[in-house]
N, C-alpha and C. Protein backbone atom coordinates (compact mmCIF):
# COMPACT_ATOMS: atom_id res chain seq x y z
N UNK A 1 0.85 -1.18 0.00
CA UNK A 1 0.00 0.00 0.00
C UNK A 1 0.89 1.23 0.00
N UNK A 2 0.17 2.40 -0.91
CA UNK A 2 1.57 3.52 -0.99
C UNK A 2 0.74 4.56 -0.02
N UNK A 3 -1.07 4.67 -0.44
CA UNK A 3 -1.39 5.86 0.31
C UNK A 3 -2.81 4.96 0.74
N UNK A 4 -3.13 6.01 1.31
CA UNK A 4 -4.74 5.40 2.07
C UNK A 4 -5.35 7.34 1.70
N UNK A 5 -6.59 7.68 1.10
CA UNK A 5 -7.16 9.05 1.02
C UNK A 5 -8.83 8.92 1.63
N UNK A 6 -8.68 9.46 2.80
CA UNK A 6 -10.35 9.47 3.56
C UNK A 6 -10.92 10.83 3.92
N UNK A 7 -11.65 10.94 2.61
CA UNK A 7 -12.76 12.55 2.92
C UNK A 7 -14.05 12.00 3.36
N UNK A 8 -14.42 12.48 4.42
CA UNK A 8 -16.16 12.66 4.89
C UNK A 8 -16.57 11.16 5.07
N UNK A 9 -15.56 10.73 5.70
CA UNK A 9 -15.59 9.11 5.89
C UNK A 9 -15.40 8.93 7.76
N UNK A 10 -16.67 8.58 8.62
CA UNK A 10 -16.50 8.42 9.73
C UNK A 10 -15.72 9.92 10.67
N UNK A 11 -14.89 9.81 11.23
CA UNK A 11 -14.17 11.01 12.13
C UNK A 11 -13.44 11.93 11.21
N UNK A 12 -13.48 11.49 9.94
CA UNK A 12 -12.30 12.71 8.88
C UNK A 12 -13.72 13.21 7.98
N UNK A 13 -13.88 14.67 8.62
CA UNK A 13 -14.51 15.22 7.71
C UNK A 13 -13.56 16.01 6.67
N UNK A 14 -12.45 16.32 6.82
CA UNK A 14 -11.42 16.96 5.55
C UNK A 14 -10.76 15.53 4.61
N UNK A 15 -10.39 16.13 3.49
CA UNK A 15 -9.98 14.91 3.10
C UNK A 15 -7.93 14.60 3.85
N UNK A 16 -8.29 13.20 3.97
CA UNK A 16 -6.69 13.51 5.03
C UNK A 16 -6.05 12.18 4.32
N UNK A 17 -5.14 12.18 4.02
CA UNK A 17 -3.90 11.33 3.10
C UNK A 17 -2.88 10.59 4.05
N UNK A 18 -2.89 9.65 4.04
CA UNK A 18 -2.29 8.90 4.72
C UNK A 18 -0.94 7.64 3.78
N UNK A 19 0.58 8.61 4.16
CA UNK A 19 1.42 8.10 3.46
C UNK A 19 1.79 6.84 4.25
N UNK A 20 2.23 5.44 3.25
CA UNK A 20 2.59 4.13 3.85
C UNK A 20 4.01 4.14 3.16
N UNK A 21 4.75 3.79 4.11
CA UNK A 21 5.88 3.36 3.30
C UNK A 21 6.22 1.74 3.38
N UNK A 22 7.36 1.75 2.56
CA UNK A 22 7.29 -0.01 2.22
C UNK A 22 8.03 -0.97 3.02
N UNK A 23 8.03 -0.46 4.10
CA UNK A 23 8.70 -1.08 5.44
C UNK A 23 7.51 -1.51 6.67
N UNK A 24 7.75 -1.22 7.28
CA UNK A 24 6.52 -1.17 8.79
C UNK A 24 5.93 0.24 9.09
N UNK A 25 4.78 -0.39 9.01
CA UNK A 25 3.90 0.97 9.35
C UNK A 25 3.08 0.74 10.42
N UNK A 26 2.72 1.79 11.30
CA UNK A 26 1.87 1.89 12.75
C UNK A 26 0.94 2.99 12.53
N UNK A 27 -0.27 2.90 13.08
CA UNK A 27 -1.22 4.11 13.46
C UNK A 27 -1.03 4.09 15.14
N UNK A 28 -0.76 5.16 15.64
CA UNK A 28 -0.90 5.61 17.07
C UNK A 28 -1.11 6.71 17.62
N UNK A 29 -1.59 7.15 18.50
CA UNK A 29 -2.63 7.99 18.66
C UNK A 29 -4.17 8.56 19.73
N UNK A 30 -4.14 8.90 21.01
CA UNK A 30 -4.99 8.85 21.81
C UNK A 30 -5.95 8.53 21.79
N UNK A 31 -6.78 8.12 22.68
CA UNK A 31 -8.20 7.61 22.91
C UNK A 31 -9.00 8.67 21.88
N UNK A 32 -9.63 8.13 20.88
CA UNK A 32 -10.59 8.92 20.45
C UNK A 32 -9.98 9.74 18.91
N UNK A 33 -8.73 9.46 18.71
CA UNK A 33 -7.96 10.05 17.67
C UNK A 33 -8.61 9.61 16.58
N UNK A 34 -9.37 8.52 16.11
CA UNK A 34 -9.66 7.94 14.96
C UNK A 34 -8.66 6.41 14.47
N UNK A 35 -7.99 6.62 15.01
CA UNK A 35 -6.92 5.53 14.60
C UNK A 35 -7.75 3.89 14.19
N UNK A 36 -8.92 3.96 14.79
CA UNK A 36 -9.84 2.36 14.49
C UNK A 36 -10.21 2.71 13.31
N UNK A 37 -10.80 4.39 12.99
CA UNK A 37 -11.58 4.83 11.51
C UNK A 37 -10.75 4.06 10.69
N UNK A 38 -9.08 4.38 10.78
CA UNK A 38 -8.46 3.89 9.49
C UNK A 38 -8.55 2.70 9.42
N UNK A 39 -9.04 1.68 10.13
CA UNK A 39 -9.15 0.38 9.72
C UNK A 39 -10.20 0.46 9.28
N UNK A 40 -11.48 0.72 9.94
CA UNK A 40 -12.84 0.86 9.32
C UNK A 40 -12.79 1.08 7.65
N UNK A 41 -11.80 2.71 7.03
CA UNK A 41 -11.83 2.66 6.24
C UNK A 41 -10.98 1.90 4.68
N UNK A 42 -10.27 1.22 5.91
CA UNK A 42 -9.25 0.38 4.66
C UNK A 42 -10.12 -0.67 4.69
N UNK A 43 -10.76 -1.34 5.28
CA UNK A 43 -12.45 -2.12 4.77
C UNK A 43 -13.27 -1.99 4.56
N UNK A 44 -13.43 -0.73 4.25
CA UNK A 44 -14.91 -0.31 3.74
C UNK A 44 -14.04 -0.10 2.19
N UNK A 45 -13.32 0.48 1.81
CA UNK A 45 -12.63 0.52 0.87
C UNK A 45 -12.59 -0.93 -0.33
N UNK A 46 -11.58 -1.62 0.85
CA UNK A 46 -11.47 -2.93 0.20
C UNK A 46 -13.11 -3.77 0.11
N UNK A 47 -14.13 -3.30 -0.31
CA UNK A 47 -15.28 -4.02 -0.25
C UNK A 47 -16.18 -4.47 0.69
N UNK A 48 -15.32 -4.58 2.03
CA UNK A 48 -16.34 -4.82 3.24
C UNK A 48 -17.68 -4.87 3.33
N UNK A 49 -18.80 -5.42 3.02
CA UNK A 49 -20.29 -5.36 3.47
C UNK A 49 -20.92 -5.08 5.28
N UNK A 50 -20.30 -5.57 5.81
CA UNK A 50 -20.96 -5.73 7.01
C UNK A 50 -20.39 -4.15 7.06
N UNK A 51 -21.94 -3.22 7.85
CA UNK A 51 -21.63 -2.24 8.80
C UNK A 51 -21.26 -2.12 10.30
N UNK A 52 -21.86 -3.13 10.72
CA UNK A 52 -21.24 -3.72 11.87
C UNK A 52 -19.64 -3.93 11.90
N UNK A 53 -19.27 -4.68 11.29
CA UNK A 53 -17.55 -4.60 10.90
C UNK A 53 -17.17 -3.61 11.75
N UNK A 54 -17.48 -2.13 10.72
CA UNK A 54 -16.96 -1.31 10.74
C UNK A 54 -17.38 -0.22 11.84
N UNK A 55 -18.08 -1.10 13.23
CA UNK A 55 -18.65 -0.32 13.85
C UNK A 55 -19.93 0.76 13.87
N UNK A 56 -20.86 0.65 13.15
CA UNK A 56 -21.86 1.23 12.97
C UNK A 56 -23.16 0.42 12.57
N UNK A 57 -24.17 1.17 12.83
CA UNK A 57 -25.58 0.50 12.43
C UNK A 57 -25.74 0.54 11.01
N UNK A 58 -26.16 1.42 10.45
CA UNK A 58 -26.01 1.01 8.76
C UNK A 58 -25.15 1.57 8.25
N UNK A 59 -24.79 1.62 6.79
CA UNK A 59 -23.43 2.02 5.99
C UNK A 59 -23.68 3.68 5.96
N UNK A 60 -24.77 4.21 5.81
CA UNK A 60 -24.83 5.39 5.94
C UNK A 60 -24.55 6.53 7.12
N UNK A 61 -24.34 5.18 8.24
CA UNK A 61 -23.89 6.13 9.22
C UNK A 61 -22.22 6.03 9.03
N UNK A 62 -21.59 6.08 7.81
CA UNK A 62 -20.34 5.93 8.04
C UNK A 62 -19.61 7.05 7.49
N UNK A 63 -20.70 8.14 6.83
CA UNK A 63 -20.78 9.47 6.44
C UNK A 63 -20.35 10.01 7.68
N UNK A 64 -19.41 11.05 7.43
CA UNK A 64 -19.26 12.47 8.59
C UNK A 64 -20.34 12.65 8.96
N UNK A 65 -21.03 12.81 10.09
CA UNK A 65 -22.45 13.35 10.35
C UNK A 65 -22.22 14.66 10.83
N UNK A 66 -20.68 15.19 11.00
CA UNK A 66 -20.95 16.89 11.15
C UNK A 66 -20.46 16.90 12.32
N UNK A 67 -20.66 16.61 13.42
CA UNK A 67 -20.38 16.52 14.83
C UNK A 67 -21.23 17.42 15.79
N UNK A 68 -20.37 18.47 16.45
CA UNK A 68 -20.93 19.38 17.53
C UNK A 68 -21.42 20.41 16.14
N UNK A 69 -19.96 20.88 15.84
CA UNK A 69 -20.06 22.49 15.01
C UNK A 69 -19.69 22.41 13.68
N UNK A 70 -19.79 21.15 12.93
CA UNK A 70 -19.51 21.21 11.58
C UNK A 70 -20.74 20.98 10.52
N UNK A 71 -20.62 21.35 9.48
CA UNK A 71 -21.87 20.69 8.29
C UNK A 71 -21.97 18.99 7.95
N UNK A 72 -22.27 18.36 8.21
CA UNK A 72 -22.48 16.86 8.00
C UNK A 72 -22.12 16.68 6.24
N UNK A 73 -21.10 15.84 5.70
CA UNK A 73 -20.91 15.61 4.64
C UNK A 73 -21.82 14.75 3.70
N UNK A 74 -22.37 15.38 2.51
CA UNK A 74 -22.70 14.74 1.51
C UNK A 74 -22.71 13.19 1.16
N UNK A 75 -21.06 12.50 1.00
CA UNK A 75 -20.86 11.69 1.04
C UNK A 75 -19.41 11.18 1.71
N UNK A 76 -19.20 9.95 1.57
CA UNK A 76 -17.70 9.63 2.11
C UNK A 76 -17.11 8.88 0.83
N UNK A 77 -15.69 9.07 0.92
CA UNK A 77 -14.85 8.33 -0.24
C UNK A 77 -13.51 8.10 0.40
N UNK A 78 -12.82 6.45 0.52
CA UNK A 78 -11.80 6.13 0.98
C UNK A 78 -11.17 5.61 -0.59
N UNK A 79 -10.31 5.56 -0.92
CA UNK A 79 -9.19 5.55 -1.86
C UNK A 79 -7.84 4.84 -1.37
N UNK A 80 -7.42 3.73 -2.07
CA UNK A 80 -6.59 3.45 -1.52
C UNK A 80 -5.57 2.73 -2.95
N UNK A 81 -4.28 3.25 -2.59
CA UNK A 81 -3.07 3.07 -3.53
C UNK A 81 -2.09 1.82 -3.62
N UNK A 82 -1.95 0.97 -4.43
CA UNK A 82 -1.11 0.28 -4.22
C UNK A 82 0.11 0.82 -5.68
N UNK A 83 1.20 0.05 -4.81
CA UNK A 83 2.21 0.11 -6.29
C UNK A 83 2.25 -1.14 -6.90
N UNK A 84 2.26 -0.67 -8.02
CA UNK A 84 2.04 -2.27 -8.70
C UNK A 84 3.22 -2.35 -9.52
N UNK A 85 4.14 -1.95 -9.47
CA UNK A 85 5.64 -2.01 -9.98
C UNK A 85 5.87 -3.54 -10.51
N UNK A 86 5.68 -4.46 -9.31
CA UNK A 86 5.83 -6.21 -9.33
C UNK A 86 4.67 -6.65 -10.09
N UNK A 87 4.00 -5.88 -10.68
CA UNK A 87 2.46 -6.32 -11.14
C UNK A 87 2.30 -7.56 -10.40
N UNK A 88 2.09 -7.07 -9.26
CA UNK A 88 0.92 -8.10 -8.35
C UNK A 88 -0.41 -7.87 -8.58
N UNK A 89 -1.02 -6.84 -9.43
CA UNK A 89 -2.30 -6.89 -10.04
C UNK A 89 -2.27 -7.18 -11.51
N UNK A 90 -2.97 -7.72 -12.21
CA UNK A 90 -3.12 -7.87 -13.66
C UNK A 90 -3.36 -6.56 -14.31
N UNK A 91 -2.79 -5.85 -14.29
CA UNK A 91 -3.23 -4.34 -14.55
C UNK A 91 -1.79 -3.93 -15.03
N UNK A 92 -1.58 -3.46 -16.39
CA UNK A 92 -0.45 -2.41 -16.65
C UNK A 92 -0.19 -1.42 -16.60
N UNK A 93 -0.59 -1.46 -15.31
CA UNK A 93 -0.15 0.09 -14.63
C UNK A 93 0.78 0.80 -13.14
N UNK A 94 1.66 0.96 -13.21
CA UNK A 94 2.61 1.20 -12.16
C UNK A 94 2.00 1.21 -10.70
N UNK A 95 0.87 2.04 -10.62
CA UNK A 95 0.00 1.71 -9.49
C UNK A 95 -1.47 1.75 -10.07
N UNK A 96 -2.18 0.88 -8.62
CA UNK A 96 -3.64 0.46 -8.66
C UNK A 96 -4.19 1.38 -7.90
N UNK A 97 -5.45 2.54 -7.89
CA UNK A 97 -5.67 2.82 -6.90
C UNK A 97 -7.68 2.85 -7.22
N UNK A 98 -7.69 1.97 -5.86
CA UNK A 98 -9.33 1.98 -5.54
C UNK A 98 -10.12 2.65 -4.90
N UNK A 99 -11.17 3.06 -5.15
CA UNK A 99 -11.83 4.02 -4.95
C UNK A 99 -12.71 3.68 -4.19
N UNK A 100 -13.77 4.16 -3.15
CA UNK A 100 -15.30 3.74 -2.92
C UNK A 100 -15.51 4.83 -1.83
N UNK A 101 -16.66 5.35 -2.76
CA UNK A 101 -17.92 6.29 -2.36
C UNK A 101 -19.35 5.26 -1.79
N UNK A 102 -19.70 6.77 -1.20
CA UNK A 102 -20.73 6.05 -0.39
C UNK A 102 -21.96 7.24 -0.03
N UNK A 103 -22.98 7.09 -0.33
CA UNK A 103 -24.10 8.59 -0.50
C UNK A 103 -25.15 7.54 0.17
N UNK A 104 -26.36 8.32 0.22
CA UNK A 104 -27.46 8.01 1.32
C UNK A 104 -27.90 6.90 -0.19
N UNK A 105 -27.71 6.62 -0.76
CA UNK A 105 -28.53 5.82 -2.25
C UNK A 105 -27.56 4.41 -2.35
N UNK A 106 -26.25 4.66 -1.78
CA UNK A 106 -25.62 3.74 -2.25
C UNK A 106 -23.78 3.67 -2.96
N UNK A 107 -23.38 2.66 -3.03
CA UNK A 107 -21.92 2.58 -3.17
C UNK A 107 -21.22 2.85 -5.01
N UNK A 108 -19.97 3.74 -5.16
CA UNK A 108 -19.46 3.55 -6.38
C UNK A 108 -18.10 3.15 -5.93
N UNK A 109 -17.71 2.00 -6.87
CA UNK A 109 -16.14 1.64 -6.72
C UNK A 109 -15.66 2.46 -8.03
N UNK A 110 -14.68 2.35 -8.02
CA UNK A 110 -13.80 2.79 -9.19
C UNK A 110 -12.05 2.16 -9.17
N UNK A 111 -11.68 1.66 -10.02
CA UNK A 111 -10.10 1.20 -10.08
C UNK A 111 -9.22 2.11 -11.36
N UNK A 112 -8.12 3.01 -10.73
CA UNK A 112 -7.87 3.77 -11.61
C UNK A 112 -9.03 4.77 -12.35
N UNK A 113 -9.75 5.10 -11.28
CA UNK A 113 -10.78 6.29 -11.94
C UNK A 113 -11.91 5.90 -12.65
N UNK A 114 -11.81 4.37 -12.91
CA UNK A 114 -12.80 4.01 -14.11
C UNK A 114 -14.15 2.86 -13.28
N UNK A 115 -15.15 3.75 -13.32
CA UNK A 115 -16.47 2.87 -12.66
C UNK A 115 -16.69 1.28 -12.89
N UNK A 116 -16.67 0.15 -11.47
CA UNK A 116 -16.24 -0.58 -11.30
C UNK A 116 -17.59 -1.00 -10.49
N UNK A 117 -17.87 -2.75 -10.73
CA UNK A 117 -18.77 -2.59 -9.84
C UNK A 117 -17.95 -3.62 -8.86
N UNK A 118 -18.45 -3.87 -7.40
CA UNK A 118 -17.71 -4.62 -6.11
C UNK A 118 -17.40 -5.68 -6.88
N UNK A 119 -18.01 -6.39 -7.42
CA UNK A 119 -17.12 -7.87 -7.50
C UNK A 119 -16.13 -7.82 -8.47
N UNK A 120 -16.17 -6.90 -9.64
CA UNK A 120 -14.90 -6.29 -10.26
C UNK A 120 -13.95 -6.37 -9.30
N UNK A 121 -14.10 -5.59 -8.13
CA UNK A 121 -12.96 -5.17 -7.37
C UNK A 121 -12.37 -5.83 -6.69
N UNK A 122 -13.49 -7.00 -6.08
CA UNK A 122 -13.40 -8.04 -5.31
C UNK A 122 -12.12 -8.79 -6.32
N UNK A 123 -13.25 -9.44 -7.46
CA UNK A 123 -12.43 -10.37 -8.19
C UNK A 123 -10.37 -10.10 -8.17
N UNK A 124 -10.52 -8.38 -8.87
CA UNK A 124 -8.79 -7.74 -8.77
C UNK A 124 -8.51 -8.19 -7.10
N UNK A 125 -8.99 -7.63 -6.02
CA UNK A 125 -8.16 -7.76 -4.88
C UNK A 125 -8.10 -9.20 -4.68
N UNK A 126 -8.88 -10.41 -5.15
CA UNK A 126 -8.09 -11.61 -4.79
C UNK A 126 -7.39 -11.80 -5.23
N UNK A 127 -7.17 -11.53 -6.74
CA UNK A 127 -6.17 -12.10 -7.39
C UNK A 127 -4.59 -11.71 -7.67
N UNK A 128 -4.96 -10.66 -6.25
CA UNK A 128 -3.42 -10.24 -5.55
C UNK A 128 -3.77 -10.81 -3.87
N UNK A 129 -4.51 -11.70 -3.30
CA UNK A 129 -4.04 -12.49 -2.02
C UNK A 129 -5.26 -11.59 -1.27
N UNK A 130 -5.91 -10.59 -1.56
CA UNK A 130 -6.23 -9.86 -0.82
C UNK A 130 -7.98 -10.11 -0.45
N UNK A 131 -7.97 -9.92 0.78
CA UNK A 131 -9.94 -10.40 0.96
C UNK A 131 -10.32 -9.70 2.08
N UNK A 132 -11.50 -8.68 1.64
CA UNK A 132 -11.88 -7.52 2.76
C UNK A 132 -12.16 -8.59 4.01
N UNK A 133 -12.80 -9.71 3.25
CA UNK A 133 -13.16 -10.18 4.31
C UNK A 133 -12.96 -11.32 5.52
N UNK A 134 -11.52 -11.54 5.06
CA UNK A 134 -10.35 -12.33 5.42
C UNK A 134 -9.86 -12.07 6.67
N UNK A 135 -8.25 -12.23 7.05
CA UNK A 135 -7.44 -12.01 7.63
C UNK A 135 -6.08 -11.22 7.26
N UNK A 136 -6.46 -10.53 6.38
CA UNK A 136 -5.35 -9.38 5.80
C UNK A 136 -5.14 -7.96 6.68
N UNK A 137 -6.34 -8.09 7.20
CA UNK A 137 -6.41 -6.68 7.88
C UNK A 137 -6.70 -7.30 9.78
N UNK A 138 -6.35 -6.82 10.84
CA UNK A 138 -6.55 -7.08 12.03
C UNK A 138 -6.98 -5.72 12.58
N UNK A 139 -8.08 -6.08 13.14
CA UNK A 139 -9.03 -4.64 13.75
C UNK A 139 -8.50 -4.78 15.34
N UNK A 140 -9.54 -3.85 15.72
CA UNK A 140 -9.53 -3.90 17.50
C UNK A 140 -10.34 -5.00 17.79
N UNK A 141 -9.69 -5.39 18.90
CA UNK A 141 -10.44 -6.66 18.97
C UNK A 141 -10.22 -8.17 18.85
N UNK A 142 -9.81 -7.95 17.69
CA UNK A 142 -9.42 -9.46 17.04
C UNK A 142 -8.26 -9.94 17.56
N UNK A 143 -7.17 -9.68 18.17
CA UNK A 143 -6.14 -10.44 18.99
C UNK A 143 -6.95 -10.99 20.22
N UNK A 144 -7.25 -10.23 20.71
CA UNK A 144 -8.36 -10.92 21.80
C UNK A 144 -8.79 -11.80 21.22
N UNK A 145 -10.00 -11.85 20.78
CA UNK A 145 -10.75 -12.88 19.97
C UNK A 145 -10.12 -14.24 19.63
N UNK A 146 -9.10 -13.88 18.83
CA UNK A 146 -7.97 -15.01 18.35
C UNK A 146 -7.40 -15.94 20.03
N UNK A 147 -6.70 -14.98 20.52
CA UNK A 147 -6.58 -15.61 22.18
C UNK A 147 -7.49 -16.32 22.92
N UNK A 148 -8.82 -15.96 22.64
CA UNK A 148 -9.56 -16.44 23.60
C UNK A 148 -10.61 -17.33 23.18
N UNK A 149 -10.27 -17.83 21.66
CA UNK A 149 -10.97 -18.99 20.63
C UNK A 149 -10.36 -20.48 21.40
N UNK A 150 -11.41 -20.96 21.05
CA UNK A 150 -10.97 -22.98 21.08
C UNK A 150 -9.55 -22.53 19.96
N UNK A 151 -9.05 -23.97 20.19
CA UNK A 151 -7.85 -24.76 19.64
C UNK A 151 -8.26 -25.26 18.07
N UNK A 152 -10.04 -25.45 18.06
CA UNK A 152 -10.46 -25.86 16.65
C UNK A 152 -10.91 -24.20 15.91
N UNK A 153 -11.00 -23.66 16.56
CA UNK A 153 -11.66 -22.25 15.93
C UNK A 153 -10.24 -21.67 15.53
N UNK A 154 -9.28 -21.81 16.49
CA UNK A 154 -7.70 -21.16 15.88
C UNK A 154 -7.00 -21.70 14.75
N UNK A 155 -7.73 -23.07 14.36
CA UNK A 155 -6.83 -23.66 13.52
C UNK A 155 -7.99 -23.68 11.90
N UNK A 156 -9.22 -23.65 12.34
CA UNK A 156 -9.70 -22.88 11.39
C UNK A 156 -9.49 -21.68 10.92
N UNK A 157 -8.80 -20.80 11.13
CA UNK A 157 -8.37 -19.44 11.12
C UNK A 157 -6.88 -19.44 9.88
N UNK A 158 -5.96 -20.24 10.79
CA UNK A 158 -5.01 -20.58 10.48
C UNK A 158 -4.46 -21.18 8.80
N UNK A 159 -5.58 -22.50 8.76
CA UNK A 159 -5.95 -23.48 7.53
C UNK A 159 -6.39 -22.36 6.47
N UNK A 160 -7.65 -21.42 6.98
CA UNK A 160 -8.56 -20.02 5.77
C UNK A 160 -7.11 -19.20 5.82
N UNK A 161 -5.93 -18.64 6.22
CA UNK A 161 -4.64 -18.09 5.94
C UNK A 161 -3.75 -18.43 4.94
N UNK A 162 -3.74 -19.63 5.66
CA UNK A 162 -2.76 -20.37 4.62
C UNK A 162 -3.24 -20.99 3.38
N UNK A 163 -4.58 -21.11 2.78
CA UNK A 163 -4.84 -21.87 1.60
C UNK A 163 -5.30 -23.08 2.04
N UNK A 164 -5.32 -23.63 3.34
CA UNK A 164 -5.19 -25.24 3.26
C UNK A 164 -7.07 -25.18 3.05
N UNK A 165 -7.40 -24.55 3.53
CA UNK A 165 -9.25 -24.68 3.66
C UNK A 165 -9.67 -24.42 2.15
N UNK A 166 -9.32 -24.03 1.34
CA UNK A 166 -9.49 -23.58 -0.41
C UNK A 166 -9.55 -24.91 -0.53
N UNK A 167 -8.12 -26.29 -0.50
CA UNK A 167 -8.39 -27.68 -1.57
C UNK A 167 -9.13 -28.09 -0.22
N UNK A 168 -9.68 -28.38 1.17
CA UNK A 168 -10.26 -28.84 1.70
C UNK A 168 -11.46 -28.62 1.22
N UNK A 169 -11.98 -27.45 0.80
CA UNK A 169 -13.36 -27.32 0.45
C UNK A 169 -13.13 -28.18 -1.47
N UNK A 170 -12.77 -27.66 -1.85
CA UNK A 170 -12.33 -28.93 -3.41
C UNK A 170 -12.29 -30.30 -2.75
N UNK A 171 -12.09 -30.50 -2.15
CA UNK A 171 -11.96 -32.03 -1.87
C UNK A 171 -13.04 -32.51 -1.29
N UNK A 172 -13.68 -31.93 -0.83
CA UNK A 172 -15.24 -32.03 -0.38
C UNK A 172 -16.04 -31.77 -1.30
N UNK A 173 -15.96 -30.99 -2.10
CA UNK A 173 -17.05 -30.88 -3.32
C UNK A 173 -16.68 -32.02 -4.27
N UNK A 174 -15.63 -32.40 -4.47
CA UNK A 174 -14.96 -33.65 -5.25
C UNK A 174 -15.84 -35.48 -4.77
């Protein structure tokens, strides 16, 4: 990932740019800073369905609602950059960057600017390893969770990581 861009998305009513570099990266940041938003919005981004996920009752509450003293935003749009130098996407283009809006009516993706619908996007982010709805991303929460699972629930986890649950399910449909 090169950038992460979140306007009128949850706690960022400005649009605010978030540089990654290609080493280790951290969000940190006081109680209340937003620092969970950016996970929220790197899965709402990457396709995410559940609003719950992302902490809220429906997807529309994931709009800026304005707060104490601000105007409540229109809509929200998270954007997010990869470099595709290694073409780890099927795409000939140096970088990938995905788009997704979100208005009281409903969702637009876009890849490289060009209107996309989710499973378009879906389809591209697997076929670089990637799954909103996976284990690519770790929220609040989920270390707990993981810690405090059975021994069969951890190794189900483990097996959906590594690929082994993909030919287990082939071998069962077989």
């Amino acid at each position: 990932v090169k950038r992460i861009t979140i306007h009128g998305f949850k706690s960022f009513a400005s649009k605010t740019d978030i540089i990654f570099n290609d080493k280790f990266n951290c969000i940190l940041g006081p109680n209340g800073s937003g620092k969970s938003n950016i996970g929220d919005a790197l899965c709402f981004v990457l396709g995410r369905l559940s609003a719950k996920s992302m902490r809220v009752e429906k997807a529309s509450n994931l709009i800026f609602n304005g707060g104490k003293n601000k105007k409540p935003a229109t809509h929200a749009m998270v954007e997010i950059v990869f470099t595709n130098e290694d073409h780890i996407f099927p795409i000939q283009a140096q970088e990938v960057a995905i788009s997704r809006t979100i208005t009281e009516s409903g969702s637009i993706y876009r890849i490289n600017d060009k209107k996309m619908t989710r499973t378009e996007v879906i389809d591209l982010l697997s076929m670089s390893r990637i799954n909103p709805e996976g284990y690519n991303i770790i929220l609040q929460g989920d270390i707990t969770k993981f810690v405090e699972m059975s021994g069969v629930e951890r190794r189900k986890i483990i097996e959906e990581i590594s690929d082994v649950s993909l030919y287990e399910e082939k071998k069962h449909k077989a």
